[in-house]
C-alpha atoms as a PDB file:
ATOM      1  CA  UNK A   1      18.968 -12.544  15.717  1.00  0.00           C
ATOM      2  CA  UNK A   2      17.011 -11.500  12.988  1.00  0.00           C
ATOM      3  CA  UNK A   3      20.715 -12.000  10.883  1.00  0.00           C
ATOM      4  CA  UNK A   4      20.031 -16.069  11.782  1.00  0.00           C
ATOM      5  CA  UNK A   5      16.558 -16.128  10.511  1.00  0.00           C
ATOM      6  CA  UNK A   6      17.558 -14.586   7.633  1.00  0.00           C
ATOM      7  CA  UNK A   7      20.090 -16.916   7.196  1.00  0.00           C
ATOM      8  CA  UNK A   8      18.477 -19.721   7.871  1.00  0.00           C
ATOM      9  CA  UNK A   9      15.230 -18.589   5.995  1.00  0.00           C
ATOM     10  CA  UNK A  10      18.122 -18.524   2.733  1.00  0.00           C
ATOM     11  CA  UNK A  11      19.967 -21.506   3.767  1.00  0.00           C
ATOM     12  CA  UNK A  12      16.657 -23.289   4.856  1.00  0.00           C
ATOM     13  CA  UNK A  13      15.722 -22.605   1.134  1.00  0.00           C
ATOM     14  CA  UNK A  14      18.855 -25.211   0.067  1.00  0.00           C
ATOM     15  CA  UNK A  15      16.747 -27.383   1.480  1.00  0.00           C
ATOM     16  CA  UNK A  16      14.408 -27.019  -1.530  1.00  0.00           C
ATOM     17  CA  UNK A  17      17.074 -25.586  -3.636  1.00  0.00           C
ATOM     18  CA  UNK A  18      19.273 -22.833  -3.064  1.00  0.00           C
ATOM     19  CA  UNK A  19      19.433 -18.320  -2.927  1.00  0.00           C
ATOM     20  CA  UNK A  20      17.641 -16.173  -5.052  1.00  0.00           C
ATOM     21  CA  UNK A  21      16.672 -12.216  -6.029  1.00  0.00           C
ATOM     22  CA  UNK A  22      13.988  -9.526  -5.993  1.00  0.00           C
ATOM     23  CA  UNK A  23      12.797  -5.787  -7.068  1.00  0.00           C
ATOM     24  CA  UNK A  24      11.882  -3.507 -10.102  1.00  0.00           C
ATOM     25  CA  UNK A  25      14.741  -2.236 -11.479  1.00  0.00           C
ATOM     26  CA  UNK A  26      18.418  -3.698 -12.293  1.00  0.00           C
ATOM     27  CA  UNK A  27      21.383  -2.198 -11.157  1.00  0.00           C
ATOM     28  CA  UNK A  28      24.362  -5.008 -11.390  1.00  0.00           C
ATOM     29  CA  UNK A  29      27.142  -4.364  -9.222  1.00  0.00           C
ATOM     30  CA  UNK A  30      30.381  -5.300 -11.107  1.00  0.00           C
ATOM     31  CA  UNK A  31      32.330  -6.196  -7.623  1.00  0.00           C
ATOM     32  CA  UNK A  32      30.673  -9.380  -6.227  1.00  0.00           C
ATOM     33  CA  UNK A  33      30.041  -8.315  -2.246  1.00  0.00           C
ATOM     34  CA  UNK A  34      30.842 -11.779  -0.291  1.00  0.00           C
ATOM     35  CA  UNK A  35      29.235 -12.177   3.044  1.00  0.00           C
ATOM     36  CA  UNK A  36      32.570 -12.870   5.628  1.00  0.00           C
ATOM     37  CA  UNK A  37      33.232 -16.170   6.040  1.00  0.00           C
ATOM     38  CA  UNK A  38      33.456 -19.766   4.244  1.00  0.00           C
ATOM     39  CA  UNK A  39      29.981 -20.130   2.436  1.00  0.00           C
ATOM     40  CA  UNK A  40      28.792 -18.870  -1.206  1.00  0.00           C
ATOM     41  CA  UNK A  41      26.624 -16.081   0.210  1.00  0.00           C
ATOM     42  CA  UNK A  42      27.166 -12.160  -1.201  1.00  0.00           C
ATOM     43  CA  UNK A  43      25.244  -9.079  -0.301  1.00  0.00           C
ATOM     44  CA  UNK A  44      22.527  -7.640  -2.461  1.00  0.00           C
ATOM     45  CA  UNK A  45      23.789  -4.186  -2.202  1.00  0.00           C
ATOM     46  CA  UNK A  46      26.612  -2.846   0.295  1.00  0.00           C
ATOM     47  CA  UNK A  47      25.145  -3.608   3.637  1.00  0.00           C
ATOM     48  CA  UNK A  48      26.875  -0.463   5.031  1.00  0.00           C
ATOM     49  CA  UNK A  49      23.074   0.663   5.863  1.00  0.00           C
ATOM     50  CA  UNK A  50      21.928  -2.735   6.817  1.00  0.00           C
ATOM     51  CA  UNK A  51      20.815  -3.417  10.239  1.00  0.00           C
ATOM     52  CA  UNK A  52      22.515  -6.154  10.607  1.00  0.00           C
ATOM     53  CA  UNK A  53      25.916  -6.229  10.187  1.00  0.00           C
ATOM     54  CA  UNK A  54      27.767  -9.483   9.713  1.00  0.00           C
ATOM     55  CA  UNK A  55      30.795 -10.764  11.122  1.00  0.00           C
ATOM     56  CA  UNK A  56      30.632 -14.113   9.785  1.00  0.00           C
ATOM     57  CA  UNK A  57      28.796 -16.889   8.116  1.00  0.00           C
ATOM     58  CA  UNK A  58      30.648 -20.654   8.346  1.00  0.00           C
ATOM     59  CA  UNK A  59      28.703 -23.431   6.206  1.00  0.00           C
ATOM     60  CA  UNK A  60      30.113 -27.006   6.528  1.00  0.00           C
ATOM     61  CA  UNK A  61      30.144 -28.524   3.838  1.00  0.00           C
ATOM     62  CA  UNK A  62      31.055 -25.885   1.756  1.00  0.00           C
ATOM     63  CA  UNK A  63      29.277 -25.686  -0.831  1.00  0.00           C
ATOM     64  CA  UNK A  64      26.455 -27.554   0.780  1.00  0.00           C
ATOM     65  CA  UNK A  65      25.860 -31.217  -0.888  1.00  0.00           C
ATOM     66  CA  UNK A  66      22.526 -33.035  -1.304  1.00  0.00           C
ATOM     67  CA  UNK A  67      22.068 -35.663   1.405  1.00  0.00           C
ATOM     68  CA  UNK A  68      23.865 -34.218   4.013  1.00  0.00           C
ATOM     69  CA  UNK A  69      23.737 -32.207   7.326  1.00  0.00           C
ATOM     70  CA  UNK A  70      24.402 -28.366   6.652  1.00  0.00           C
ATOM     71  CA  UNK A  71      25.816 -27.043   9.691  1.00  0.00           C
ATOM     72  CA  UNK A  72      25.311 -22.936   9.857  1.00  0.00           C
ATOM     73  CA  UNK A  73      27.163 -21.077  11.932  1.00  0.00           C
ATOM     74  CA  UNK A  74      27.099 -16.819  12.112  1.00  0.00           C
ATOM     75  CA  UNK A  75      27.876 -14.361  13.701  1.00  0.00           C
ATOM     76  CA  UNK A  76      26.601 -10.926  13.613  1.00  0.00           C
ATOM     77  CA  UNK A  77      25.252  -7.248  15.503  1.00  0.00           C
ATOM     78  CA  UNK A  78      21.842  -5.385  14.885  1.00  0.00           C
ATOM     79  CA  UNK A  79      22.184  -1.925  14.981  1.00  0.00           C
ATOM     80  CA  UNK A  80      18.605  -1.642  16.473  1.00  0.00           C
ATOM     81  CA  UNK A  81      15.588  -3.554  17.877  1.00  0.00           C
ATOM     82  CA  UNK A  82      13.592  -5.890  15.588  1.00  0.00           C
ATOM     83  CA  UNK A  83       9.901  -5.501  15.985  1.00  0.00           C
ATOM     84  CA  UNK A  84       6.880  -7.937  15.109  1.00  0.00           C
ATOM     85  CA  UNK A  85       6.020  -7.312  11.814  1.00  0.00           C
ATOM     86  CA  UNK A  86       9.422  -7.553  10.074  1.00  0.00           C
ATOM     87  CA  UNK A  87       9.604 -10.084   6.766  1.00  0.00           C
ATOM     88  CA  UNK A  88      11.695 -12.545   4.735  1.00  0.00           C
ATOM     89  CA  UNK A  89      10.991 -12.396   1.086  1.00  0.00           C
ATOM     90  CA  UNK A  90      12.862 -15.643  -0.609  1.00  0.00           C
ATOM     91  CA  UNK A  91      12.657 -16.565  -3.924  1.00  0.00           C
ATOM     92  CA  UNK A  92      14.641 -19.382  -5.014  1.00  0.00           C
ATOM     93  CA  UNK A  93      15.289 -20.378  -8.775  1.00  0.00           C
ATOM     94  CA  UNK A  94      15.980 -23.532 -10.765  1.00  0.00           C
ATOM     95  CA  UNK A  95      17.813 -22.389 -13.846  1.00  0.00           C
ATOM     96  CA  UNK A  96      15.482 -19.682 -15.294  1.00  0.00           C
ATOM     97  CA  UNK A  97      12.570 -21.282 -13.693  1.00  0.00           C
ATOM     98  CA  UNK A  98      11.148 -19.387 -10.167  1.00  0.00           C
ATOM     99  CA  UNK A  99      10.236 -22.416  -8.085  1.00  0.00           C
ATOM    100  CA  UNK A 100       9.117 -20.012  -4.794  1.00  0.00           C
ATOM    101  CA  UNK A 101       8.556 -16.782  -4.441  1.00  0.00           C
ATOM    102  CA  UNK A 102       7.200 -15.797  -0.958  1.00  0.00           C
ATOM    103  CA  UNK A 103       7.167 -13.560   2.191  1.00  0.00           C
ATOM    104  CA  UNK A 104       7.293 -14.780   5.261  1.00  0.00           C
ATOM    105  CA  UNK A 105       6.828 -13.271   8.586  1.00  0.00           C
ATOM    106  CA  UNK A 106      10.565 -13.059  10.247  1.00  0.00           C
ATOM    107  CA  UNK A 107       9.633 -13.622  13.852  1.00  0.00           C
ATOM    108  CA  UNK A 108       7.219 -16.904  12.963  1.00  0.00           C
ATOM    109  CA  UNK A 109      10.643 -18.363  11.648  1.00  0.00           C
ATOM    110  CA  UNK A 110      12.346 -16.837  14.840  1.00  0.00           C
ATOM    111  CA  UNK A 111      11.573 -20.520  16.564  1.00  0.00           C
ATOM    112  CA  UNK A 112      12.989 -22.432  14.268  1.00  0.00           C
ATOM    113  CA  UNK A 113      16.278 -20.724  15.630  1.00  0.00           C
ATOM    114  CA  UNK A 114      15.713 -20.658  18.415  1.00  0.00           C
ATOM    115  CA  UNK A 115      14.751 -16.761  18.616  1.00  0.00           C
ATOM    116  CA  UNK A 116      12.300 -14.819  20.222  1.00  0.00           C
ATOM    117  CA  UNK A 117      10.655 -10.979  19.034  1.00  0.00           C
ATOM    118  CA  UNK A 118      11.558  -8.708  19.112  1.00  0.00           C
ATOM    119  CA  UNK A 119      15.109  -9.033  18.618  1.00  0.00           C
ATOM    120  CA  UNK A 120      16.940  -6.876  20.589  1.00  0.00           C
ATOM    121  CA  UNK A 121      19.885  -4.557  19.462  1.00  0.00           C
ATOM    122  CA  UNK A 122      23.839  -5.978  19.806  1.00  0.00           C
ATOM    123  CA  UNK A 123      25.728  -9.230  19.236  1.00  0.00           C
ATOM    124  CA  UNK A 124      23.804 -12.377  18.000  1.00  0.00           C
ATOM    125  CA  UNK A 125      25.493 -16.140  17.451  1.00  0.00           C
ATOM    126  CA  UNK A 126      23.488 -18.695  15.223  1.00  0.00           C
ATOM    127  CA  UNK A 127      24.355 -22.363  15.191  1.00  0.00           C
ATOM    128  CA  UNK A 128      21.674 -24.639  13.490  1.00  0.00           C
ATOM    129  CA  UNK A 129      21.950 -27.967  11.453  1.00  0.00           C
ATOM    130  CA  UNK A 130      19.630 -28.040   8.636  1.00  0.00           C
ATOM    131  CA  UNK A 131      19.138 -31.428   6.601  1.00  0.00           C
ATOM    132  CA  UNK A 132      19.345 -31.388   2.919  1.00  0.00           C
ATOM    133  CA  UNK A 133      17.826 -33.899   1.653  1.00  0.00           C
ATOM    134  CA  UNK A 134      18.873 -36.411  -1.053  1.00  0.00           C
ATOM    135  CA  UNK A 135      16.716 -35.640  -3.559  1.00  0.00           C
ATOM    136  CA  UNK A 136      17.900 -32.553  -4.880  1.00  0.00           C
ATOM    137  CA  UNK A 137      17.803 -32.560  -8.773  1.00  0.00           C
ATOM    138  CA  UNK A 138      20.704 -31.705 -10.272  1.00  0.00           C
ATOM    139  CA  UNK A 139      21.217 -28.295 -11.710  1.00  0.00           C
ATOM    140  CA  UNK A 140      22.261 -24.265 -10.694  1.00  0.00           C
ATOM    141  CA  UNK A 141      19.894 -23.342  -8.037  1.00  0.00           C
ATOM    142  CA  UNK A 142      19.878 -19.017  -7.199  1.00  0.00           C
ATOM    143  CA  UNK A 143      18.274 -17.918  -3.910  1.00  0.00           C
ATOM    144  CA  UNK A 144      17.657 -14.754  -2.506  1.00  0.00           C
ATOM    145  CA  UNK A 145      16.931 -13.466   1.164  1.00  0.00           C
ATOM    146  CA  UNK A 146      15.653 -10.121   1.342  1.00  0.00           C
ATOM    147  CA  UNK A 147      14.934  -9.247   5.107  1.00  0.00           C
ATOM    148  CA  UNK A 148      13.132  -6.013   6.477  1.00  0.00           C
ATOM    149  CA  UNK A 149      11.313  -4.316   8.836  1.00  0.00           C
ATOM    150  CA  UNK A 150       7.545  -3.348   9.465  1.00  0.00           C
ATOM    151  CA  UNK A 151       8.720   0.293   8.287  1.00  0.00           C
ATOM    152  CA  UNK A 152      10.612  -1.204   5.799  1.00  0.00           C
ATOM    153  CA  UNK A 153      14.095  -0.581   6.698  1.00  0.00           C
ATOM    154  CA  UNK A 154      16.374  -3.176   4.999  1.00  0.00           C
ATOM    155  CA  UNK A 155      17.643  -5.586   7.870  1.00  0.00           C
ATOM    156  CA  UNK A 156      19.559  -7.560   5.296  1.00  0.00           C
ATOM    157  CA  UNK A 157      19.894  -9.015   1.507  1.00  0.00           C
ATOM    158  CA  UNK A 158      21.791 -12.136   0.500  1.00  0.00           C
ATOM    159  CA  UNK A 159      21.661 -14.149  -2.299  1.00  0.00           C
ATOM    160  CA  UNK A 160      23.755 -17.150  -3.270  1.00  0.00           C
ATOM    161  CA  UNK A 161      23.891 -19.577  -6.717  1.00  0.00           C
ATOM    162  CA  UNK A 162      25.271 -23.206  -5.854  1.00  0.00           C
ATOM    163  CA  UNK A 163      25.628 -25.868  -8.613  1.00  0.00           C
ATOM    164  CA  UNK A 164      24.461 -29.153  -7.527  1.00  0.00           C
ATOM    165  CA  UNK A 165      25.987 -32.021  -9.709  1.00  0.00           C
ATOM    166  CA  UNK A 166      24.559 -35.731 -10.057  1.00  0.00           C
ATOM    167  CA  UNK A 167      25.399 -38.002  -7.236  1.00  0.00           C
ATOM    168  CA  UNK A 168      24.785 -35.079  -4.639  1.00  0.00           C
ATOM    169  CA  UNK A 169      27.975 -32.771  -4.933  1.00  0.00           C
ATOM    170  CA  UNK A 170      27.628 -29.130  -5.359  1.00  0.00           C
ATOM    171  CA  UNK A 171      29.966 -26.303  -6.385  1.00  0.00           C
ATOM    172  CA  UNK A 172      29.383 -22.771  -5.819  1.00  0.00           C
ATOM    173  CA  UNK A 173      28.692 -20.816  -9.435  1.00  0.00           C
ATOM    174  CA  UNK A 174      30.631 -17.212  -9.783  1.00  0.00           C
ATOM    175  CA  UNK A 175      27.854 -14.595  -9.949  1.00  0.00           C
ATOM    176  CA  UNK A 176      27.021 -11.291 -10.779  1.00  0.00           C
ATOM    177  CA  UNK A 177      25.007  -9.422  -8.012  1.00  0.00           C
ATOM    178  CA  UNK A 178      22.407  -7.196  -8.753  1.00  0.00           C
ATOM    179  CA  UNK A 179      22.180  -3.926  -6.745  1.00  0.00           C
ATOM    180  CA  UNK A 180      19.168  -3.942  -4.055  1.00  0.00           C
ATOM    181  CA  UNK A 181      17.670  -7.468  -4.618  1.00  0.00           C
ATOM    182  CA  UNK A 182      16.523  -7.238  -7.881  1.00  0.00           C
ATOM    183  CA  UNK A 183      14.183  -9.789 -10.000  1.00  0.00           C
ATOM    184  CA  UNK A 184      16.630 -11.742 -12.611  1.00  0.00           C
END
């Protein structure tokens, strides 16, 4: 289930804002890679080597809106165990302007899914409501949710940009990806 607290370690983020990115080096992707599903997450990278594999991600609304419920619901299979020790590393930006930038420890956030470590290997389902709250400024908000093991092993890497317009809509913003979560 380490796919839902990735997920909802990025979509929790919409709570402050929305996705962002991460790395050294930029390699852009010129095909967008869109996570399965109706929501405005892509992949980093191809996930072909991810551990988790995802079937889908359903957001409703979609794209979220400020002052609403944001229902998540995914679907999705680890190809292998997930230890203690495994991270989230989300940075979300406002514009140009990095408003977080931090690493959190994957199976802490596990409760707030209802999750235990380790996660074990084969099929997980996420449902979880998550409350945005009204007071989102308006603006283009970028998050990313780079997720990996204690050895390092990328579990996952999504990122997302949503618009959020005055009055508390939001539309999701075409993007260019860049290759292995990379810092904009």
């Amino acid at each position: 289930m380490k796919f839902s607290i990735a997920l909802v370690s990025l979509l929790s983020a919409s709570a402050i804002a929305f996705p962002s990115v991460f790395g050294n080096s930029i390699n852009v992707n010129e095909d967008p890679l869109p996570v399965p599903g109706e929501n405005p997450l892509l992949y980093c990278a191809n996930p072909s080597d991810y551990i988790l594999s995802i079937d889908h991600v359903d957001l409703n609304p979609n794209p979220p809106s400020a002052g609403t419920d944001l229902v998540i619901s995914a679907q999705g299979t680890l190809s292998t165990d997930i230890d203690e020790g495994a991270k989230v590393h989300i940075q979300v930006k406002y514009g140009l302007i990095r408003i977080l930038n931090q690493e959190v420890d994957l199976c802490e956030q596990a409760d707030k899914v209802d999750l235990k470590c380790p996660l074990k290997k084969g099929e997980m389902t996420l449902s979880k409501t998550v409350q945005l709250p009204k007071e989102i400024p308006p603006g283009k908000y970028t998050v990313l949710a780079d997720v990996y093991t204690k050895d390092n092993e990328k579990i996952t890497c999504l990122t997302a940009t949503v618009f959020f317009k005055r009055g508390g809509g939001a539309v999701v913003v075409p993007q260019v990806v860049l290759g292995g979560g990379e810092d904009l």
